[in-house]
PDB file of N, CA and C in Angstrom:
ATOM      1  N   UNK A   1       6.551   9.023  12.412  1.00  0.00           N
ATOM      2  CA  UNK A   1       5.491   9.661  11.653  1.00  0.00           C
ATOM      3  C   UNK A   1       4.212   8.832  11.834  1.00  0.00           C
ATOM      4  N   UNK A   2       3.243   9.479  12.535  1.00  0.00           N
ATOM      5  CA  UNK A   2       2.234   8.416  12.419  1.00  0.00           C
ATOM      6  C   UNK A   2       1.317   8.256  11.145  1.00  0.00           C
ATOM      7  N   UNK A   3       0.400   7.329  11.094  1.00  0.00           N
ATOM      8  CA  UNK A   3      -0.670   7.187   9.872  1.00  0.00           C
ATOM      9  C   UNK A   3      -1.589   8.103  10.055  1.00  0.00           C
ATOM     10  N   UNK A   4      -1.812   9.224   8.889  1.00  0.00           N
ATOM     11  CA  UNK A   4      -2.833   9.979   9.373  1.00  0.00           C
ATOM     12  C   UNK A   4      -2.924   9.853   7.867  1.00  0.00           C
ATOM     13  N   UNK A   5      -4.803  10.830   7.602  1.00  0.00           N
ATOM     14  CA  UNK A   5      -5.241  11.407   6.592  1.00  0.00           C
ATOM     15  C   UNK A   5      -4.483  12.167   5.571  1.00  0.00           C
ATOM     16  N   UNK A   6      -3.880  12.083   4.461  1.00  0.00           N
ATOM     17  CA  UNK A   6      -3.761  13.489   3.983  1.00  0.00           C
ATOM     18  C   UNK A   6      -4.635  14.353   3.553  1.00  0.00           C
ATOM     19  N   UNK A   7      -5.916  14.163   3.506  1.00  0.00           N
ATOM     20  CA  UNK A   7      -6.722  15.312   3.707  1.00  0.00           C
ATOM     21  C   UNK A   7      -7.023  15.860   5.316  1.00  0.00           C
ATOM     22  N   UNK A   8      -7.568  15.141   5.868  1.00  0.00           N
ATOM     23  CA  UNK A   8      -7.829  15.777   6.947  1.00  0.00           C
ATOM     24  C   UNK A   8      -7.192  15.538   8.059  1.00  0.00           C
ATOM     25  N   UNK A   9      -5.760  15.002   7.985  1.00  0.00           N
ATOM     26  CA  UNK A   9      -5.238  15.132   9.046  1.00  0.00           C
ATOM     27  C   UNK A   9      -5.106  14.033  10.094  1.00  0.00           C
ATOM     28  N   UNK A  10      -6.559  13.180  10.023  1.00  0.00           N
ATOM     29  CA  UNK A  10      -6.923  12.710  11.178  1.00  0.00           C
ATOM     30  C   UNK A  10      -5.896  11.314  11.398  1.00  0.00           C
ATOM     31  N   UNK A  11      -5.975  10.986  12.725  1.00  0.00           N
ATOM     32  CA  UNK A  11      -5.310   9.568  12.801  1.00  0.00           C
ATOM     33  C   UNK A  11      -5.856   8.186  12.468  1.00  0.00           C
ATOM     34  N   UNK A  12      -5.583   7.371  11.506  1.00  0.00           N
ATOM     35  CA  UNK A  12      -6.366   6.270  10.584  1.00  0.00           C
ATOM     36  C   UNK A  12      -6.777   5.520  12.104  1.00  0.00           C
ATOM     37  N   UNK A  13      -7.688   4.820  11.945  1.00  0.00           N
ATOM     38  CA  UNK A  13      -7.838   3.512  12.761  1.00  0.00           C
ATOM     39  C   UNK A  13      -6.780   2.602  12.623  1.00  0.00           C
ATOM     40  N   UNK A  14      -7.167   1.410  13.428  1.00  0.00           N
ATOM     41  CA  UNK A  14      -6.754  -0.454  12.991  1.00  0.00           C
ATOM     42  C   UNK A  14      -7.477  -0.527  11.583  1.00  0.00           C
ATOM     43  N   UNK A  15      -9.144  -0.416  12.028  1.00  0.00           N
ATOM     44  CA  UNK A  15     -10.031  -0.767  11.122  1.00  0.00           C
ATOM     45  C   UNK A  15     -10.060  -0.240   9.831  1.00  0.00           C
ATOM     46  N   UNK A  16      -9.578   0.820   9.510  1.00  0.00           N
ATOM     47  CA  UNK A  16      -8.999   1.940   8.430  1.00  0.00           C
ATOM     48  C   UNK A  16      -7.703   1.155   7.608  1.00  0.00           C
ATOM     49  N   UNK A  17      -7.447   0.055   7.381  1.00  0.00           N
ATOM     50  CA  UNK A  17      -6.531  -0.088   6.879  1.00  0.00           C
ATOM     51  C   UNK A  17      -7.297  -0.894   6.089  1.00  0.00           C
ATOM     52  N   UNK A  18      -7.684  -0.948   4.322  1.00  0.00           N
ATOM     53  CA  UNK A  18      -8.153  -1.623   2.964  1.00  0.00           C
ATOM     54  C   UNK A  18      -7.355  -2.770   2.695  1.00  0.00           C
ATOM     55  N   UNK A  19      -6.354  -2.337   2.828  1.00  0.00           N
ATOM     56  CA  UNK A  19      -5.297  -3.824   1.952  1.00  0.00           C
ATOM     57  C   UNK A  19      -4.367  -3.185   1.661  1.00  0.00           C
ATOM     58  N   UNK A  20      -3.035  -4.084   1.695  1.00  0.00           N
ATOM     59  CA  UNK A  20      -1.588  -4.137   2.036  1.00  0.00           C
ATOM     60  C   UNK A  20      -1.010  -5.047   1.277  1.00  0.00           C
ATOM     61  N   UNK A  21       0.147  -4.581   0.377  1.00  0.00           N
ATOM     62  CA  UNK A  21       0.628  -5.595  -0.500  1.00  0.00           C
ATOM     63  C   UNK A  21       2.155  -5.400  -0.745  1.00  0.00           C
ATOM     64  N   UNK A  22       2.868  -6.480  -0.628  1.00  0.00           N
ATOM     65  CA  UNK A  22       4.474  -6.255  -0.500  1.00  0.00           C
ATOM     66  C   UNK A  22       5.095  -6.933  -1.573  1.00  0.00           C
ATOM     67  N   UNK A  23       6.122  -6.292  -2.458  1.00  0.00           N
ATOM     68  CA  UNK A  23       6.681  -6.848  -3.477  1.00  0.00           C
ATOM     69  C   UNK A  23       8.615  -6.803  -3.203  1.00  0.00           C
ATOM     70  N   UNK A  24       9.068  -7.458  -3.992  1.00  0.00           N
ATOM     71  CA  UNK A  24      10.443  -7.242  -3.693  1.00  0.00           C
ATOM     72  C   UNK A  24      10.716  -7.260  -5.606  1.00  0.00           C
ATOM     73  N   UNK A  25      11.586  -6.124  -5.580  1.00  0.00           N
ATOM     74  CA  UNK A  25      11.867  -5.257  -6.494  1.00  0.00           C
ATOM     75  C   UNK A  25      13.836  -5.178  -6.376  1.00  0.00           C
ATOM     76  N   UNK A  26      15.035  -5.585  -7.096  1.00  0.00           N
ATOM     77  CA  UNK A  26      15.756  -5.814  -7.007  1.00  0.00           C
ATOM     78  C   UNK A  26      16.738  -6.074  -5.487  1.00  0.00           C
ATOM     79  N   UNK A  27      15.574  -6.565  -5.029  1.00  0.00           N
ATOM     80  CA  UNK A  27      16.217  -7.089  -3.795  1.00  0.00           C
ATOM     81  C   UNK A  27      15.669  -6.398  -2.542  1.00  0.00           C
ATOM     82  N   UNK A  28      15.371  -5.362  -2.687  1.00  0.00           N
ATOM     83  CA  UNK A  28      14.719  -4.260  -1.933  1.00  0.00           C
ATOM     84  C   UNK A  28      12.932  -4.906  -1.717  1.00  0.00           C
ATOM     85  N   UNK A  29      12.711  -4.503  -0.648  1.00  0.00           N
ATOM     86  CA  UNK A  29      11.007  -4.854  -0.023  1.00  0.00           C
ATOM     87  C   UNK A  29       9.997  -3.719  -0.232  1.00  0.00           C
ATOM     88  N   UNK A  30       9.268  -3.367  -0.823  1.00  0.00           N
ATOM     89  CA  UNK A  30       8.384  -2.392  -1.436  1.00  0.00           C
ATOM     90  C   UNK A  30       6.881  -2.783  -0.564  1.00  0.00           C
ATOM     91  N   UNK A  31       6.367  -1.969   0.287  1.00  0.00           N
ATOM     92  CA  UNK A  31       5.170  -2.094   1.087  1.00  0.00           C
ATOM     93  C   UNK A  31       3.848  -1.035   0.953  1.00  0.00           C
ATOM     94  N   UNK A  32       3.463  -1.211   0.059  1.00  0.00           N
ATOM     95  CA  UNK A  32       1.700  -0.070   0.582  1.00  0.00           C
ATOM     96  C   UNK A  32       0.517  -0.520   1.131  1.00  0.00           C
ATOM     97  N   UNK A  33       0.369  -0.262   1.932  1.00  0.00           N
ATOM     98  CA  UNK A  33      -0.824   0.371   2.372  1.00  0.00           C
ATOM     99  C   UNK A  33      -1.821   1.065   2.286  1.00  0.00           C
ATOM    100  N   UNK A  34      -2.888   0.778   2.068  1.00  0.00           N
ATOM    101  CA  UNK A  34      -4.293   1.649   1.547  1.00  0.00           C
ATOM    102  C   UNK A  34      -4.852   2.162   2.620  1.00  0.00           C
ATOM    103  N   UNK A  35      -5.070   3.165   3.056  1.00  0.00           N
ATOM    104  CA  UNK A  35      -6.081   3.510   4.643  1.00  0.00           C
ATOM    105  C   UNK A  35      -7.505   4.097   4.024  1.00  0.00           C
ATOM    106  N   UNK A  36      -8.633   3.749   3.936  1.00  0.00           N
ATOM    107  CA  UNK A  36     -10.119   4.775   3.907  1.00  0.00           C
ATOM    108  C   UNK A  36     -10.239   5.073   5.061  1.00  0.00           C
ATOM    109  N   UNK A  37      -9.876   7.105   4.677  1.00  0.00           N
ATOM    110  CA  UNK A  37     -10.792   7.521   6.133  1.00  0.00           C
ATOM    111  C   UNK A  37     -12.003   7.425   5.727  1.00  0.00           C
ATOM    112  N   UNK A  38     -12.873   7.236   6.833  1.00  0.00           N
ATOM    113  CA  UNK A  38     -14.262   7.200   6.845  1.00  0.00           C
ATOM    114  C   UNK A  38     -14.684   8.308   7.427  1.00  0.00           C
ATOM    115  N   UNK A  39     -14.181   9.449   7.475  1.00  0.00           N
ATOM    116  CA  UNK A  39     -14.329  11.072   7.632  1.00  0.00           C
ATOM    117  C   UNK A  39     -14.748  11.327   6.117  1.00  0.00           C
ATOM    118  N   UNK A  40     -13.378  11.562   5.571  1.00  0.00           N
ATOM    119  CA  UNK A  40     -13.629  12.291   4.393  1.00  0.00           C
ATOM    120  C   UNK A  40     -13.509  11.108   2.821  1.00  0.00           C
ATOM    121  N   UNK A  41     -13.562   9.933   3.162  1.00  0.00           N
ATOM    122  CA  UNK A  41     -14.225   8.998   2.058  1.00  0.00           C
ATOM    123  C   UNK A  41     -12.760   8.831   1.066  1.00  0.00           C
ATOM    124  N   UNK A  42     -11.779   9.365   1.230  1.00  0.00           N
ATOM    125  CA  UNK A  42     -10.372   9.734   0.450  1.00  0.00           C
ATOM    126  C   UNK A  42      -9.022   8.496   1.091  1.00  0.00           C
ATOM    127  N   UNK A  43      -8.730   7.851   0.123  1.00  0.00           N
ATOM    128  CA  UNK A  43      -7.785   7.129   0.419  1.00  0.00           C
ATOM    129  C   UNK A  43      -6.176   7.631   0.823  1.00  0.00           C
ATOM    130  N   UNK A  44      -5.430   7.345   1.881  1.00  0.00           N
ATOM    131  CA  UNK A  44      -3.969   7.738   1.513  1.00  0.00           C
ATOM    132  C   UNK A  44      -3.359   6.127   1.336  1.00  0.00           C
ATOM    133  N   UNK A  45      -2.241   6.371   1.452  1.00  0.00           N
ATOM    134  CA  UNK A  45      -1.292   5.283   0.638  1.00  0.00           C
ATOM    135  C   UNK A  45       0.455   5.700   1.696  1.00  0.00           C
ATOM    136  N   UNK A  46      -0.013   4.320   2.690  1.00  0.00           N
ATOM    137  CA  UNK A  46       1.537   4.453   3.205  1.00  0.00           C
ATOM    138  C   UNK A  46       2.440   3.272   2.690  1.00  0.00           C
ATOM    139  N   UNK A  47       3.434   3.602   2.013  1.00  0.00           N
ATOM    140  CA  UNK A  47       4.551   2.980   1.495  1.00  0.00           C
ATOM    141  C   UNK A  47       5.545   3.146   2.579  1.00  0.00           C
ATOM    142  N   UNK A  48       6.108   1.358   2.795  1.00  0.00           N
ATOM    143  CA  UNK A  48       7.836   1.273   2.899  1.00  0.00           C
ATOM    144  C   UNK A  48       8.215   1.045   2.321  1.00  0.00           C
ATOM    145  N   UNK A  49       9.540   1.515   2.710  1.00  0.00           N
ATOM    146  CA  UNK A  49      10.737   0.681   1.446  1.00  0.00           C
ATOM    147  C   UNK A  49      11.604   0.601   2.549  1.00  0.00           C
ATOM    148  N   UNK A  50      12.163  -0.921   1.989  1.00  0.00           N
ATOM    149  CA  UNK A  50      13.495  -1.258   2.858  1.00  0.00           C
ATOM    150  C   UNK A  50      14.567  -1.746   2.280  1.00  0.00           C
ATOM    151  N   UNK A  51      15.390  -1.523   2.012  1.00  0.00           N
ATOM    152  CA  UNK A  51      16.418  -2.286   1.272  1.00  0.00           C
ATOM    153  C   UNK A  51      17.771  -2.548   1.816  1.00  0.00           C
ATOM    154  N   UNK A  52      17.218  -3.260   3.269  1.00  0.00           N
ATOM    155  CA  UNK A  52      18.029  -4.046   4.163  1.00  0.00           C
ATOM    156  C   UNK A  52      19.178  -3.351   4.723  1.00  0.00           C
ATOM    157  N   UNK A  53      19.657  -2.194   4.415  1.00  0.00           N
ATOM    158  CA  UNK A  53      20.965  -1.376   5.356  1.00  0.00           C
ATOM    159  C   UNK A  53      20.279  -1.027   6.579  1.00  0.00           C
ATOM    160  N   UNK A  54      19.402  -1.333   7.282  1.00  0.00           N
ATOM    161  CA  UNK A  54      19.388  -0.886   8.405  1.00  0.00           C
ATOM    162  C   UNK A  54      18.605   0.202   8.868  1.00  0.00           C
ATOM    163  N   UNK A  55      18.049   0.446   7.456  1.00  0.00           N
ATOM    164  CA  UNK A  55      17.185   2.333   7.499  1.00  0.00           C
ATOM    165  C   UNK A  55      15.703   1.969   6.860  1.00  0.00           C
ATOM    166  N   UNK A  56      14.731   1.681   7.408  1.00  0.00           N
ATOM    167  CA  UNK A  56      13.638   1.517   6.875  1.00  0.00           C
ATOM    168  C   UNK A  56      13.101   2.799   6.383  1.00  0.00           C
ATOM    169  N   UNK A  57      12.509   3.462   5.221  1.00  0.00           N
ATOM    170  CA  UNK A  57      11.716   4.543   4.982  1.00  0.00           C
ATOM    171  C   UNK A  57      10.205   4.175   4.762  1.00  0.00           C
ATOM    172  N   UNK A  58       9.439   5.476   5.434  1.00  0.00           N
ATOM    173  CA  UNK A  58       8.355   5.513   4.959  1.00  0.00           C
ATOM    174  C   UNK A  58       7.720   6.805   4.949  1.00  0.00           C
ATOM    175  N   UNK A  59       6.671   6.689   3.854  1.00  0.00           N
ATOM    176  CA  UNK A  59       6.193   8.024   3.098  1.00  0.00           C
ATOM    177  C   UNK A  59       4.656   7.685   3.074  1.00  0.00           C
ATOM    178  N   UNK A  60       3.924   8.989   3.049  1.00  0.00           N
ATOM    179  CA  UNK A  60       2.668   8.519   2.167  1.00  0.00           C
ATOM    180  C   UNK A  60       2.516   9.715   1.261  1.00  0.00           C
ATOM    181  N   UNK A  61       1.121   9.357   1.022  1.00  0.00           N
ATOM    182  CA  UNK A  61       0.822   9.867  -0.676  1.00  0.00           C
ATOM    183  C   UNK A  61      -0.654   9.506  -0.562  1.00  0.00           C
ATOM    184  N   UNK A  62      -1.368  10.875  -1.601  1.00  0.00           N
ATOM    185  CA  UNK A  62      -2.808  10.814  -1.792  1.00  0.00           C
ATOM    186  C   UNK A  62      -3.047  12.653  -1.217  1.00  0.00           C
ATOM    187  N   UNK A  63      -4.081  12.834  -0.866  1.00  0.00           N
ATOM    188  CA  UNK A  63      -5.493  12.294  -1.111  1.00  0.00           C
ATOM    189  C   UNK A  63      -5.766  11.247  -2.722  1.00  0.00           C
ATOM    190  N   UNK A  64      -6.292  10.166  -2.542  1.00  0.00           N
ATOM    191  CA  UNK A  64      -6.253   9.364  -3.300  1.00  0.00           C
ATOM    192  C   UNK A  64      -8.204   8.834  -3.544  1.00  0.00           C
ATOM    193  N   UNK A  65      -9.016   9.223  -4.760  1.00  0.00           N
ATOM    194  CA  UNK A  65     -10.072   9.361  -4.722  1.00  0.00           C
ATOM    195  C   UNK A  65     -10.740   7.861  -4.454  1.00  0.00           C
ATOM    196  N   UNK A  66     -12.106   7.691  -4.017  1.00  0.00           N
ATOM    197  CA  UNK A  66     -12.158   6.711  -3.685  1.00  0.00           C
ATOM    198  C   UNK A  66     -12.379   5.655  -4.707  1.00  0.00           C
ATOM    199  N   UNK A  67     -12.852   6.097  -6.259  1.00  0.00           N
ATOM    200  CA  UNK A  67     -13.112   5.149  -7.281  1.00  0.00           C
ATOM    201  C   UNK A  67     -11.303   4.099  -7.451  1.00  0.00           C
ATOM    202  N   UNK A  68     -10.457   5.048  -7.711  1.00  0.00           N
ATOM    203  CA  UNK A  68      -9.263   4.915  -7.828  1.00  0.00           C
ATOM    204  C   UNK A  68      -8.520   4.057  -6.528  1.00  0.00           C
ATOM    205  N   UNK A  69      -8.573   4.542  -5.698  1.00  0.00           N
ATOM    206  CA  UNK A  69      -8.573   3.452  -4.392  1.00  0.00           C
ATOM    207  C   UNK A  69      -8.983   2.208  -4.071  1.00  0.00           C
ATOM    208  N   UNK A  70     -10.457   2.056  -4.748  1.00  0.00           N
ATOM    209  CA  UNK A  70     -11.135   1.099  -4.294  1.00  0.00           C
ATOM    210  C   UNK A  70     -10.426   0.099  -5.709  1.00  0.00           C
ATOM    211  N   UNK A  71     -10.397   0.728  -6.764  1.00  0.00           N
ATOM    212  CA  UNK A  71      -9.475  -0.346  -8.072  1.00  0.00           C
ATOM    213  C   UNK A  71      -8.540  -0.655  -7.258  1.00  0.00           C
ATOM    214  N   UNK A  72      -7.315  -0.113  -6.794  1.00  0.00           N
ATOM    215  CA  UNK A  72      -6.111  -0.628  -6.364  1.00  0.00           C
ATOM    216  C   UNK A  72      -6.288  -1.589  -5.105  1.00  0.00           C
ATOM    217  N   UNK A  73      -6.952  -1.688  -4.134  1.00  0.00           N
ATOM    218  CA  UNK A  73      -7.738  -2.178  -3.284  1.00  0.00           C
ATOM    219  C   UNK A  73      -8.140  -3.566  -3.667  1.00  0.00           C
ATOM    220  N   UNK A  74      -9.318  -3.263  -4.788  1.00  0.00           N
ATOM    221  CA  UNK A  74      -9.296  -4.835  -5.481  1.00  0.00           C
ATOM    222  C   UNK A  74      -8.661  -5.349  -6.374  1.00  0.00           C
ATOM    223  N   UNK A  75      -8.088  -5.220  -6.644  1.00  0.00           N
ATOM    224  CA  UNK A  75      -6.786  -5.913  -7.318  1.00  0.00           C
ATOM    225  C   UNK A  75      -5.496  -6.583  -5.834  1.00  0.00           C
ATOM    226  N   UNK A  76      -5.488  -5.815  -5.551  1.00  0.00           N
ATOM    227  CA  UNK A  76      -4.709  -5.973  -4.465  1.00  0.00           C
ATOM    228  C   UNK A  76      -5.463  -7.450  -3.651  1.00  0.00           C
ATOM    229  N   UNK A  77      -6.511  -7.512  -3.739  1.00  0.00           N
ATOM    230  CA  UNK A  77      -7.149  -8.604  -3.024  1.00  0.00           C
ATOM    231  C   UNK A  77      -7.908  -9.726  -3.552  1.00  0.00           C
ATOM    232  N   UNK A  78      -6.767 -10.136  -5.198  1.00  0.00           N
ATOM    233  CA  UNK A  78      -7.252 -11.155  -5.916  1.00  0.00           C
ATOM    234  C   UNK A  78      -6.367 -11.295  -5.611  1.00  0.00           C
ATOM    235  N   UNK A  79      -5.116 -11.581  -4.491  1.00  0.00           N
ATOM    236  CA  UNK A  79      -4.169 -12.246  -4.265  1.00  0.00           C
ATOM    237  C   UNK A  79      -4.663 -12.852  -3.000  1.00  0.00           C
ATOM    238  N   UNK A  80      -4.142 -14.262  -2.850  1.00  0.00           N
ATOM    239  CA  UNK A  80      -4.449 -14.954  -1.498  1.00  0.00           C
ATOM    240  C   UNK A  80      -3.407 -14.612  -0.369  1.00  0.00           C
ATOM    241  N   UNK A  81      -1.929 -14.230  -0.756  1.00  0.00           N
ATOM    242  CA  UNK A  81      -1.002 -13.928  -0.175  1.00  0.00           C
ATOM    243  C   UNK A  81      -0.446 -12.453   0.088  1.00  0.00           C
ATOM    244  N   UNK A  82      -1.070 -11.019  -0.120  1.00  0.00           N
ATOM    245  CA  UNK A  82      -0.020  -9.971  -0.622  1.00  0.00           C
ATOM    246  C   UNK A  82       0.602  -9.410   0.045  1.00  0.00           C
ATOM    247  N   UNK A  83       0.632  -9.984   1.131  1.00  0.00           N
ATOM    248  CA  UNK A  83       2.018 -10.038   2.174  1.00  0.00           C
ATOM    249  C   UNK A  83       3.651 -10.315   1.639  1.00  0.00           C
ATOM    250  N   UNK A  84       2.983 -11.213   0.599  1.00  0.00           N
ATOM    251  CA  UNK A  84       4.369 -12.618   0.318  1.00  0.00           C
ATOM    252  C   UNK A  84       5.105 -11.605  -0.480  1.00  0.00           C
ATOM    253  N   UNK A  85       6.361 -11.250  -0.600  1.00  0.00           N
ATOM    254  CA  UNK A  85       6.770 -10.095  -1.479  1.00  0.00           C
ATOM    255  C   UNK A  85       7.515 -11.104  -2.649  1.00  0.00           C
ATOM    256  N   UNK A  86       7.350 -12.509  -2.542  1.00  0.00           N
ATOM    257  CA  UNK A  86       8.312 -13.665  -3.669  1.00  0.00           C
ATOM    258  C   UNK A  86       6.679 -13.726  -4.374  1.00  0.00           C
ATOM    259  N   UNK A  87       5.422 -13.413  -4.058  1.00  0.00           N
ATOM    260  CA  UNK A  87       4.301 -13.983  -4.916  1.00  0.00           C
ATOM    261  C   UNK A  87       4.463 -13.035  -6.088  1.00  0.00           C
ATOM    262  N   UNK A  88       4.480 -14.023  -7.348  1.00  0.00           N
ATOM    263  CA  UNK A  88       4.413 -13.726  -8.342  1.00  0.00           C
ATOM    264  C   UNK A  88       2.812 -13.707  -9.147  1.00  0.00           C
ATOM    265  N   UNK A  89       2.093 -13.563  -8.582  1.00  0.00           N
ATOM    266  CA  UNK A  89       0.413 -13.719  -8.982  1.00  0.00           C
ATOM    267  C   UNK A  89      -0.002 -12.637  -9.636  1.00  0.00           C
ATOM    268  N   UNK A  90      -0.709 -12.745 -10.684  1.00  0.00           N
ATOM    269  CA  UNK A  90      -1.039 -11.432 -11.940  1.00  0.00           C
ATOM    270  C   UNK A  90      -1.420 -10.751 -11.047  1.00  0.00           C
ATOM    271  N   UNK A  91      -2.003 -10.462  -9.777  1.00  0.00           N
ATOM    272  CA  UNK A  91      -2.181  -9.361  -8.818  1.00  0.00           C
ATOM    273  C   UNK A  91      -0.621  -8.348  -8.626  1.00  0.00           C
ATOM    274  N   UNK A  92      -0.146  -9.724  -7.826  1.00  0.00           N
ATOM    275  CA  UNK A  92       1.351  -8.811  -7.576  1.00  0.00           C
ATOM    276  C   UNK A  92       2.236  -8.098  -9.239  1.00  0.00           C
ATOM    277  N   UNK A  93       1.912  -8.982  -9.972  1.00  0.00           N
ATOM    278  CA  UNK A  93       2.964  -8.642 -11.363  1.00  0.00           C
ATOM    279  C   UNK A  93       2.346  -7.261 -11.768  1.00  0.00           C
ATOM    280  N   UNK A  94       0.539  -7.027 -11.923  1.00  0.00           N
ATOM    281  CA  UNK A  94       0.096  -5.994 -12.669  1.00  0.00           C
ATOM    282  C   UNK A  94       0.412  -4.714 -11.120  1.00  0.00           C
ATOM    283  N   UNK A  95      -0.012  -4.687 -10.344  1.00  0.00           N
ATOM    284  CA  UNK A  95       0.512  -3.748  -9.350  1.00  0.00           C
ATOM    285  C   UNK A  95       1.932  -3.530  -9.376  1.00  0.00           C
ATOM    286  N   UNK A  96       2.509  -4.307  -9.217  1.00  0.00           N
ATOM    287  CA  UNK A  96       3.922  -3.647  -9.356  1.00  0.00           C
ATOM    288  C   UNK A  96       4.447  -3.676 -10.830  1.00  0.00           C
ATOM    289  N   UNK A  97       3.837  -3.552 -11.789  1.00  0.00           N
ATOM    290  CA  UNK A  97       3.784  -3.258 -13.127  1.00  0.00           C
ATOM    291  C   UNK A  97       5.245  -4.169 -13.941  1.00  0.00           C
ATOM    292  N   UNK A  98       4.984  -5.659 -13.390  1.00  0.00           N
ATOM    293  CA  UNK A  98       6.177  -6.645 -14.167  1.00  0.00           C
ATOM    294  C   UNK A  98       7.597  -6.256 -13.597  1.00  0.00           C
ATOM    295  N   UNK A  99       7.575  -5.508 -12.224  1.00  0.00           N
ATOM    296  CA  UNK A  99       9.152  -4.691 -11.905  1.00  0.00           C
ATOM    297  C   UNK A  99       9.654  -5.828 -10.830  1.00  0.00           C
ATOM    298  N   UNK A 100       8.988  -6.958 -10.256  1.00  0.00           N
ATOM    299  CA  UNK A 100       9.145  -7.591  -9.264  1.00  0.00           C
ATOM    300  C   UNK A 100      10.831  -8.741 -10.027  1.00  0.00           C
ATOM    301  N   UNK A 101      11.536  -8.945  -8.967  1.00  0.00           N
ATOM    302  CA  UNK A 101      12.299  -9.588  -9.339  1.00  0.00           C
ATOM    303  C   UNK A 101      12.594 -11.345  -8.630  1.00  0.00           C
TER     304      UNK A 101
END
């Protein structure tokens, strides 16, 4: 499935990608992704999930407006790490809403 728009379809850039933040949630790896197209100004949101059998999933979600985007976005980037899915930083805890284990 590639990264595209859910509004318009289009295929995101490199440069199209806002910020990326990974949590681990009973053992399982939880991944989103923020993309701004710079077409239509609308965020989508690609999530993985992996929970190590061997089957990675991924989904997205949105049109996602840009006020609302750009919050999750910065929050997402008062973390120095949000790669680290063990960071426990009020970034990672309030995004993944205290579910991190």
């Amino acid at each position: 499935m590639d990264k595209c728009c859910r509004q318009c379809q289009r295929a995101f850039r490199r440069d199209e990608l806002a910020a990326s933040i990974s949590g681990s949630i009973l053992g399982d790896e939880y991944t989103d992704s923020y993309f701004l197209c710079t077409a239509c100004q609308l965020y989508t949101v690609v999530s993985w999930y992996d929970n190590f059998t061997g089957t990675e999933t991924m989904r997205t979600s949105g049109p996602i407006s840009r006020a609302d985007g750009d919050a999750s976005v910065a929050l997402i980037r008062r973390c120095g790490t949000p790669w680290e899915k063990k960071c426990r930083c009020e970034a990672h805890l309030v995004y993944f809403r205290n579910t991190l284990d």
